[in-house]
C-alpha atoms as a PDB file:
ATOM      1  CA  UNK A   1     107.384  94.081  82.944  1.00  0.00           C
ATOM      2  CA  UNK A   2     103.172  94.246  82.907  1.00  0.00           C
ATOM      3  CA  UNK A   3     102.168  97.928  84.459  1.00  0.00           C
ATOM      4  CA  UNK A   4     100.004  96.682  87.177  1.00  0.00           C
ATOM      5  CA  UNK A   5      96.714  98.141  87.841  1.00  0.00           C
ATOM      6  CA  UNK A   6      96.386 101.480  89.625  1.00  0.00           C
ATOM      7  CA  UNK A   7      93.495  99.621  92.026  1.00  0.00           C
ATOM      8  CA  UNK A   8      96.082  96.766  92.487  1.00  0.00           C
ATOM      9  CA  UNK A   9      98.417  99.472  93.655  1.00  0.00           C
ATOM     10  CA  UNK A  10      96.225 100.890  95.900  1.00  0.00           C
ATOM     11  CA  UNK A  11      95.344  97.912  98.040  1.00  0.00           C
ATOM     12  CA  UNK A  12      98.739  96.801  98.031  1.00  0.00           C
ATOM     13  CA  UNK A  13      99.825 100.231  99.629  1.00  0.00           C
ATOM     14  CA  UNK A  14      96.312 100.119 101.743  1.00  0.00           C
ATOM     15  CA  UNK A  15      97.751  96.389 103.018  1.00  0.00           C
ATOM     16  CA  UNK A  16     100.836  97.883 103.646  1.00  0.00           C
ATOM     17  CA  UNK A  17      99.929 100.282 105.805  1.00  0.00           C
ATOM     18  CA  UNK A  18      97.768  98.084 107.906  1.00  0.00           C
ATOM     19  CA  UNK A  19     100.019  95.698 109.001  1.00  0.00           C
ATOM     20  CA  UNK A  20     102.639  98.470 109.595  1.00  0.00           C
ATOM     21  CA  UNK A  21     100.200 100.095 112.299  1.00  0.00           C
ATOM     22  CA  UNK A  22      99.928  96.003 113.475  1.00  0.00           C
ATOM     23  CA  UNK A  23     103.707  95.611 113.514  1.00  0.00           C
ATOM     24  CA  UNK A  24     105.297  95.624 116.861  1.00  0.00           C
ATOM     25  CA  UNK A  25     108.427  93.700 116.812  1.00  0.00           C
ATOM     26  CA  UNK A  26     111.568  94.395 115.307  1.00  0.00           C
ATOM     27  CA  UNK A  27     110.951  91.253 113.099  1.00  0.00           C
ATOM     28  CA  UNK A  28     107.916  92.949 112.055  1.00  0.00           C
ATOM     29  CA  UNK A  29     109.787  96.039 111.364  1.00  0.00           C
ATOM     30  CA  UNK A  30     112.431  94.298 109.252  1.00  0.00           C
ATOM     31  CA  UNK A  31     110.013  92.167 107.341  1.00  0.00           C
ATOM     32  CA  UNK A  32     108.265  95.326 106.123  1.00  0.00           C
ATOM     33  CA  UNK A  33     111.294  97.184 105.450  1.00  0.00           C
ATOM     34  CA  UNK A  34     112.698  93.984 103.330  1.00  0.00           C
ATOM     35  CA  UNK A  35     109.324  93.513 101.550  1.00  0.00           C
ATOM     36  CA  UNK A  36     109.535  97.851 100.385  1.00  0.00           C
ATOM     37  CA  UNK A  37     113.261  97.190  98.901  1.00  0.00           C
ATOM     38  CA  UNK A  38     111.963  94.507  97.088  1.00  0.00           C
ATOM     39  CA  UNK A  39     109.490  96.171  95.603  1.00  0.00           C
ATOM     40  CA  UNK A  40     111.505  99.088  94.632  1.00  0.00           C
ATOM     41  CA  UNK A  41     113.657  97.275  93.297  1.00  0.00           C
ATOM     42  CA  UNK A  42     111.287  95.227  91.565  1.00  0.00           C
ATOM     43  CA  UNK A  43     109.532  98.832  89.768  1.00  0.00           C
ATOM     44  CA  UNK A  44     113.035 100.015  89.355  1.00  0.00           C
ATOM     45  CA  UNK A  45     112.690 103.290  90.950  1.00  0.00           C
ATOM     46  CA  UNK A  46     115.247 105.134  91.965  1.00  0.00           C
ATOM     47  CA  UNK A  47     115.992 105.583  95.531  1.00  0.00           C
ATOM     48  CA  UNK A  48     116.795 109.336  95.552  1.00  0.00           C
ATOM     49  CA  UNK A  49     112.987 109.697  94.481  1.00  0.00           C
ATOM     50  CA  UNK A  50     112.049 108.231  97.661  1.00  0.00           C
ATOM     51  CA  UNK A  51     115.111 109.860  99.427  1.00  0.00           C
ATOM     52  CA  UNK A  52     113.173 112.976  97.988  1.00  0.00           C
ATOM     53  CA  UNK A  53     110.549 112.816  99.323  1.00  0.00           C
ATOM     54  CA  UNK A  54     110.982 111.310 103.265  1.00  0.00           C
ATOM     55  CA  UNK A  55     113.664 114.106 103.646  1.00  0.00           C
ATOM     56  CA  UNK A  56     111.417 116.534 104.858  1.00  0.00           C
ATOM     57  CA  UNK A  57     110.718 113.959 107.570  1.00  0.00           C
ATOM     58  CA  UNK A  58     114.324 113.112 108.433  1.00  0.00           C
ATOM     59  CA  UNK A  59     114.953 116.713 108.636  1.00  0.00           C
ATOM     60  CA  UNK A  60     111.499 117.216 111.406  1.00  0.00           C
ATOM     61  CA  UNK A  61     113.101 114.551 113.364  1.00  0.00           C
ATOM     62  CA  UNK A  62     115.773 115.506 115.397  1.00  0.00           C
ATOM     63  CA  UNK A  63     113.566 118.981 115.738  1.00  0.00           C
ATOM     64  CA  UNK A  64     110.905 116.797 117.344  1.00  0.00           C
ATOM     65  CA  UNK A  65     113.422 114.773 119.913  1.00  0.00           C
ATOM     66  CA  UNK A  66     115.290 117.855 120.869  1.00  0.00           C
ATOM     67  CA  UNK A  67     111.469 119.347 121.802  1.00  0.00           C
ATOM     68  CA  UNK A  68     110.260 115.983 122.943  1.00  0.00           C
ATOM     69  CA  UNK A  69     112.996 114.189 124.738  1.00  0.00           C
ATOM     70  CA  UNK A  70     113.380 117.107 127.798  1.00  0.00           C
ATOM     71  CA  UNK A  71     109.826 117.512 128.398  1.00  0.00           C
ATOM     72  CA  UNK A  72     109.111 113.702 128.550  1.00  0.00           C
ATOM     73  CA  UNK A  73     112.021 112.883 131.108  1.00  0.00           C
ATOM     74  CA  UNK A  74     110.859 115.365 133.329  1.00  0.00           C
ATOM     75  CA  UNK A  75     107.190 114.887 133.453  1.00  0.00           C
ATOM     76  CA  UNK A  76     107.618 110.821 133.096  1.00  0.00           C
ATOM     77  CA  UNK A  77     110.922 110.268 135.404  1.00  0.00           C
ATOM     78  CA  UNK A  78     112.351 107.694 133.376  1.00  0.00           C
ATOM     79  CA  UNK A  79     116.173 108.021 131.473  1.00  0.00           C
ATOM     80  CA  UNK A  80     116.702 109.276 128.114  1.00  0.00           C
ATOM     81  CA  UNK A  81     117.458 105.539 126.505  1.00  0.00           C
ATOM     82  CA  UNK A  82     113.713 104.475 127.881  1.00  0.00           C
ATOM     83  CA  UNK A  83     112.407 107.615 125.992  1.00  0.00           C
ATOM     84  CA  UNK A  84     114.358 106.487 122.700  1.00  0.00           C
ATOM     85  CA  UNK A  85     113.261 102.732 122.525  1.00  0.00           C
ATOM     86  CA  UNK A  86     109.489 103.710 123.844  1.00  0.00           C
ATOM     87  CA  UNK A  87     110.271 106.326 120.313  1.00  0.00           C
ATOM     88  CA  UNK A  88     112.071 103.946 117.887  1.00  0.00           C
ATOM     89  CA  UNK A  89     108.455 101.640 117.228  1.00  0.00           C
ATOM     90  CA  UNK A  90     106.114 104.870 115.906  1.00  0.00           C
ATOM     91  CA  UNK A  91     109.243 106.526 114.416  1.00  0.00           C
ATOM     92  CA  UNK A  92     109.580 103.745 112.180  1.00  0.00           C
ATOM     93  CA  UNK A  93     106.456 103.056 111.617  1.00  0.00           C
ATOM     94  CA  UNK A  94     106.028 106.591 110.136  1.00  0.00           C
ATOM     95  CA  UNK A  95     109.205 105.975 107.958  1.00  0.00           C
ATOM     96  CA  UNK A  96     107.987 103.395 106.168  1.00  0.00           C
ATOM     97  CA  UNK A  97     104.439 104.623 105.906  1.00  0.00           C
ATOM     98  CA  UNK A  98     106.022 107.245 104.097  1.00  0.00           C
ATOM     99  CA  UNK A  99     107.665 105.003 101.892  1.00  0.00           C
ATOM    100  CA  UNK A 100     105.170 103.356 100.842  1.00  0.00           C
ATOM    101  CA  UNK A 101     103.111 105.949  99.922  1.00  0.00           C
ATOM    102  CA  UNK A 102     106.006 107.427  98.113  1.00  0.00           C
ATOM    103  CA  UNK A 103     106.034 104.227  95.853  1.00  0.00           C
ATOM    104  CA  UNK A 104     102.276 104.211  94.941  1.00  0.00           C
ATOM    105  CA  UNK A 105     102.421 107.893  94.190  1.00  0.00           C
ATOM    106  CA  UNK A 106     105.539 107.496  91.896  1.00  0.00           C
ATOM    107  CA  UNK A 107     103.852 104.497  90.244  1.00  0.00           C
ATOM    108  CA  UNK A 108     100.272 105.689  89.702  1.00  0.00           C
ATOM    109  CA  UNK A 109      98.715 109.053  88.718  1.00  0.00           C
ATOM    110  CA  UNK A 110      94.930 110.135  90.004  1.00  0.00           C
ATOM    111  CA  UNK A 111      94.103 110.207  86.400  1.00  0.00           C
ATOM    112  CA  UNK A 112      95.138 106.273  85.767  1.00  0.00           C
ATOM    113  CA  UNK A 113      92.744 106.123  89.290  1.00  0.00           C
ATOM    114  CA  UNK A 114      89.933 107.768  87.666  1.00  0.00           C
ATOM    115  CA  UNK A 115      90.498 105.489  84.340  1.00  0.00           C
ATOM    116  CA  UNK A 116      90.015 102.196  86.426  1.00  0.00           C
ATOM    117  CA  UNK A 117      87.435 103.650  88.273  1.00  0.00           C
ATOM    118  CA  UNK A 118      85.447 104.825  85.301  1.00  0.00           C
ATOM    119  CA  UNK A 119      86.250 101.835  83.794  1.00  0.00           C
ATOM    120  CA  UNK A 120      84.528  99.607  86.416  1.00  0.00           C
ATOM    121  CA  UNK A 121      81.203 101.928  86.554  1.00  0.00           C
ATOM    122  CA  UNK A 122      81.544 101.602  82.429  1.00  0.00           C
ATOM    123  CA  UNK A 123      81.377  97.375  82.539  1.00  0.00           C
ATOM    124  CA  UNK A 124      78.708  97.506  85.123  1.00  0.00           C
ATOM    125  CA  UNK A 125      76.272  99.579  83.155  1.00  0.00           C
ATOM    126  CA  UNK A 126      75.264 102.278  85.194  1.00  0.00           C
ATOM    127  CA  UNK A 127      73.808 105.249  83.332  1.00  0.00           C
ATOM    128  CA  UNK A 128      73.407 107.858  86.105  1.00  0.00           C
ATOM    129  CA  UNK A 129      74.686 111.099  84.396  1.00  0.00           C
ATOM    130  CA  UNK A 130      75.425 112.591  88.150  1.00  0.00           C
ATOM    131  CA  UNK A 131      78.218 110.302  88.207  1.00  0.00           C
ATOM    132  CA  UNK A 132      79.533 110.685  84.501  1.00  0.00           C
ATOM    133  CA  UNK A 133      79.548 114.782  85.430  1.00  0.00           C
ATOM    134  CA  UNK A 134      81.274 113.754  88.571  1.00  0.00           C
ATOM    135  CA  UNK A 135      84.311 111.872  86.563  1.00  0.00           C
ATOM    136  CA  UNK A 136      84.390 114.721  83.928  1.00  0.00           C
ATOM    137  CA  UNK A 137      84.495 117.100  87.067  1.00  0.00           C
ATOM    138  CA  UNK A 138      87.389 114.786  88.645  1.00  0.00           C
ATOM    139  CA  UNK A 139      89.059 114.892  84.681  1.00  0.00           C
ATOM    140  CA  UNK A 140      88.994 118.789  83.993  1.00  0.00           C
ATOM    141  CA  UNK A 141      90.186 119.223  88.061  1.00  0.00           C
ATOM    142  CA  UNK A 142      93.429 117.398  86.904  1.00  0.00           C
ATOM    143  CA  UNK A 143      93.813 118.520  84.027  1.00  0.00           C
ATOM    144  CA  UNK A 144      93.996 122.775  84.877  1.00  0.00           C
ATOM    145  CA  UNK A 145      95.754 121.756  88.246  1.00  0.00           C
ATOM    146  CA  UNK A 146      99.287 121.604  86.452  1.00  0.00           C
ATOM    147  CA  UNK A 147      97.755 123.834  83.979  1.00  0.00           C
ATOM    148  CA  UNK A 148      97.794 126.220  86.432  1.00  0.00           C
ATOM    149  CA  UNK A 149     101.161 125.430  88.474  1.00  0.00           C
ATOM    150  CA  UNK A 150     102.933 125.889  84.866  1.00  0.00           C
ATOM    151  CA  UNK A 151     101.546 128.839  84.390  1.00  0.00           C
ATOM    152  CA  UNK A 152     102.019 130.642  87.671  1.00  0.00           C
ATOM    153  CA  UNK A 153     105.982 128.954  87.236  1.00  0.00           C
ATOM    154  CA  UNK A 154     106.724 131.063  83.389  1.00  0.00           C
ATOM    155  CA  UNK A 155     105.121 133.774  86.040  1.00  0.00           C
ATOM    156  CA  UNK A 156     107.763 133.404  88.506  1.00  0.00           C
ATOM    157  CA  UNK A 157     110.547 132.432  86.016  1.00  0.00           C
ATOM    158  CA  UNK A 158     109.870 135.845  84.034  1.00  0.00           C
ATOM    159  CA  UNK A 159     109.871 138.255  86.933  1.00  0.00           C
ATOM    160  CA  UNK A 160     113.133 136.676  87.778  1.00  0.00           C
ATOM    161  CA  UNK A 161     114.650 137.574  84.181  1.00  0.00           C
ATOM    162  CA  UNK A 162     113.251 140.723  84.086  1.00  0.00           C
ATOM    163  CA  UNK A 163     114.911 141.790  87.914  1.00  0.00           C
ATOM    164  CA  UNK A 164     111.748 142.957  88.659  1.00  0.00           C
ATOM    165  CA  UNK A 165     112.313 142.195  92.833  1.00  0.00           C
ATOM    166  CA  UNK A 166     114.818 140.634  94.782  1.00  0.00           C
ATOM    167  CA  UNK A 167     113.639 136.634  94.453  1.00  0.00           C
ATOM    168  CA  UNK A 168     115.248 135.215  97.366  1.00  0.00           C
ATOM    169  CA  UNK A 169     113.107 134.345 100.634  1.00  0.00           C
ATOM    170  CA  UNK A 170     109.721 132.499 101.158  1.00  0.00           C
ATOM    171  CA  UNK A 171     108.099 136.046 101.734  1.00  0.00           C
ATOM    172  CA  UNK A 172     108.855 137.168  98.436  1.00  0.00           C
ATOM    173  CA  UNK A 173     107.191 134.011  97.179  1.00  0.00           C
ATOM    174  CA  UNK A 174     104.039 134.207  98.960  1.00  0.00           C
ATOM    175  CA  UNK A 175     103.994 137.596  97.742  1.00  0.00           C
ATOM    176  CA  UNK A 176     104.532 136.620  93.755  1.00  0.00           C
ATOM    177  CA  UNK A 177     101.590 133.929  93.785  1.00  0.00           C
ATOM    178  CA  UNK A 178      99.364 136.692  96.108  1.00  0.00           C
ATOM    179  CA  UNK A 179     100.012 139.116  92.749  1.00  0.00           C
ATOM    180  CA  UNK A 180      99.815 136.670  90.204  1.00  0.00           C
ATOM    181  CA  UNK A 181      97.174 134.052  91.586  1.00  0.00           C
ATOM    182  CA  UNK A 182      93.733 136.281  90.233  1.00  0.00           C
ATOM    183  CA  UNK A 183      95.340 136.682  86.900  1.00  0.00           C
ATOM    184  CA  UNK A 184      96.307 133.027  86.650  1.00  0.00           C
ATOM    185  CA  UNK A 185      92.659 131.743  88.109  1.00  0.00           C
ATOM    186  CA  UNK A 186      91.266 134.201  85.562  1.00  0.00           C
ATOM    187  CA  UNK A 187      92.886 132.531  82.705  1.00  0.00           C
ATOM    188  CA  UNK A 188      92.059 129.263  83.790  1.00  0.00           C
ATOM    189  CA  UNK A 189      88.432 130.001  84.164  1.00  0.00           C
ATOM    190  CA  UNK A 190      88.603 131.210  80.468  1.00  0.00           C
ATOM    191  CA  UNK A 191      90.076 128.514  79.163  1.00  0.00           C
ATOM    192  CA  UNK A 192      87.670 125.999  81.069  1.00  0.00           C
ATOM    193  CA  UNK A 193      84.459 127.981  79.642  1.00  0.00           C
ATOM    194  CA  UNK A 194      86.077 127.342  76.060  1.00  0.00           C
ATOM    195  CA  UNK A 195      86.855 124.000  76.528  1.00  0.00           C
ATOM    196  CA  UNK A 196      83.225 123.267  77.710  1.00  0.00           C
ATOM    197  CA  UNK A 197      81.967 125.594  74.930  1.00  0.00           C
ATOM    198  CA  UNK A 198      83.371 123.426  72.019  1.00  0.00           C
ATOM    199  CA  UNK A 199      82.559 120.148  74.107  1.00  0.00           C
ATOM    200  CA  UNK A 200      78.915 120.990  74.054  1.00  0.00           C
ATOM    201  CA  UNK A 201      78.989 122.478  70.268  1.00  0.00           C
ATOM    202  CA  UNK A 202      80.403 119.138  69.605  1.00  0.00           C
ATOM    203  CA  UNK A 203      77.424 117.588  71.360  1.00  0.00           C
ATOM    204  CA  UNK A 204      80.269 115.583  74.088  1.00  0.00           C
ATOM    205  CA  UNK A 205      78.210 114.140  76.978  1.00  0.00           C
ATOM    206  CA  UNK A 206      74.555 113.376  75.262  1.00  0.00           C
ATOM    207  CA  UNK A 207      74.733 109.577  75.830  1.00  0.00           C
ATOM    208  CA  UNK A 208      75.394 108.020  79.139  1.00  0.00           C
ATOM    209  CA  UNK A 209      77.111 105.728  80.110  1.00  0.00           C
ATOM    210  CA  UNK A 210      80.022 107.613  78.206  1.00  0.00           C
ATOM    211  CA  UNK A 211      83.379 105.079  77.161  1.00  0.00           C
ATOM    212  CA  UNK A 212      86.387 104.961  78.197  1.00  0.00           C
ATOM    213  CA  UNK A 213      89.452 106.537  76.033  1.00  0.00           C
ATOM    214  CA  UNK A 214      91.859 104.148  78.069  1.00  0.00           C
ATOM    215  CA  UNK A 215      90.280 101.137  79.764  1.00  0.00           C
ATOM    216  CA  UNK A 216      92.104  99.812  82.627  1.00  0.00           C
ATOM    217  CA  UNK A 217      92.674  96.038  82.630  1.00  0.00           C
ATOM    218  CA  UNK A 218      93.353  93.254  85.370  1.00  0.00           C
ATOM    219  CA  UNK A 219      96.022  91.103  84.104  1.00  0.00           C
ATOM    220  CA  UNK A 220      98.421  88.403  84.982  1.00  0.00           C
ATOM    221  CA  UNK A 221     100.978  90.553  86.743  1.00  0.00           C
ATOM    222  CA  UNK A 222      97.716  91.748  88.639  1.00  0.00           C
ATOM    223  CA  UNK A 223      97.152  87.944  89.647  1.00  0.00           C
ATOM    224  CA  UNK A 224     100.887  87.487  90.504  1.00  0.00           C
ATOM    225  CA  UNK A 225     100.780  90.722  92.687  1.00  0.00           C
ATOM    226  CA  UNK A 226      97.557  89.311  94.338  1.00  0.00           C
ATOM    227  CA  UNK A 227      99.179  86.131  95.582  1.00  0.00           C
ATOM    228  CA  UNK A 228     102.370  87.497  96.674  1.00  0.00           C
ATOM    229  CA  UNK A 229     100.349  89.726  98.885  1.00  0.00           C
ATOM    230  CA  UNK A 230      99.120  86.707 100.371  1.00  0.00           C
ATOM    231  CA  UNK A 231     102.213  85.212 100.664  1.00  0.00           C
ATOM    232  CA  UNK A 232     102.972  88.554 102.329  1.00  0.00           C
ATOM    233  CA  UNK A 233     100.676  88.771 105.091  1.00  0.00           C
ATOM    234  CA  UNK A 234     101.265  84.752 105.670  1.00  0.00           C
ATOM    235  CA  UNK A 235     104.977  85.466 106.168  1.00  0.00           C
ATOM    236  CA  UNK A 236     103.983  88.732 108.490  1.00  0.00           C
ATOM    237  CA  UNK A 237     101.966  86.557 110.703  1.00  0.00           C
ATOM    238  CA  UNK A 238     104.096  83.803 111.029  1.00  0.00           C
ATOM    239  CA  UNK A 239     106.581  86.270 112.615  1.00  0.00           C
ATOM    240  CA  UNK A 240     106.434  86.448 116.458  1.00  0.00           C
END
């Protein structure tokens, strides 16, 4: 199967979530739902990575009700099961916004983003260096962002070996990255004023518009996608 474009991607999950906030019949409700299983099982991803990531949700739920559900019969006079179906539309909603955005951040990275982005600018010929320091900005961001999270991990992982503390509890974590996070930043910041040392030794950034390592291309599965998301808001409005 053709990768499809991050951009493609992202207006598919933008239509998505559009004519979820439109949809207000159950038919509307199971049209979406049917359309997201098709498409995971179309990328082939795994349902516990969505089941991952949505169970923080299912797990706020019945919190919210138990919080939501006395105060609302008393205030609005009306029975528990009025309460519930007046609740089931924006509680799914929700669900499968979270879905879908689950799926477009499993299938796409922000640096594949920033490649189609920079890509575009690149083919349109614009030379303002503002915006080429912008995506190298955006690119180094990314880059020392897991940079860092490694780092402060081996952190964690080593005090744990070494029995420095007890490790159990959220205090004691918010306490490890509190100890560790200026040493961590500090290394970072080092490592980001070498890396722009040897770029500007090696004279990186002198000609604007800059290329692309890894052009992003619109291709036939990109087409395909395009049409069925035609076909997809035809079938959504056809639905009473």
């Amino acid at each position: 199967m053709s990768r499809l474009n991050p951009l493609t991607l992202f207006f598919s999950a933008i239509l998505f979530l559009i004519l979820t906030f439109k949809a207000e019949t159950s038919l509307h409700l199971i049209w979406l739902a049917t359309s997201l299983g098709l498409m995971t099982a179309f990328t082939q991803l795994p349902i516990r990575v969505i089941a991952r990531r949505v169970k923080p949700f299912l797990y706020y739920m019945p919190v919210m009700l138990i919080l939501y559900l006395p105060l609302a019969v008393v205030l609005s006079g009306t029975g528990i099961e009025e309460q519930l179906r007046l609740l089931a539309l924006p509680i799914s909603r929700i669900f499968l916004m979270l879905s879908a955005m689950t799926i477009f951040l499993e299938l796409t990275s922000t640096a594949a983003v920033l490649d189609v982005v920079r890509t575009i600018w690149f083919k349109a010929g614009g030379k303002w260096r503002w915006v080429e320091n912008s995506f190298q900005m955006l690119y180094l961001v990314f880059r020392f962002f897991p940079m860092f999270r490694d780092e402060f991990s081996t952190r964690q992982t080593l005090d744990k070996a070494l029995c420095f503390n007890d490790t159990s509890g959220r205090f004691f974590n918010i306490f490890t990255l509190a100890h560790h996070l200026p040493a961590v930043v500090s290394n970072i910041f080092h490592r980001a004023e070498n890396l722009g040392m040897s770029m500007t030794i090696r004279g990186f950034g002198t000609k604007v518009p800059r290329g692309v390592a890894q052009p992003m291309r619109f291709g036939f599965s990109d087409l395909a996608a395009a049409g069925i998301c035609i076909l997809f808001i035809l079938g959504f409005s056809s639905l009473a």
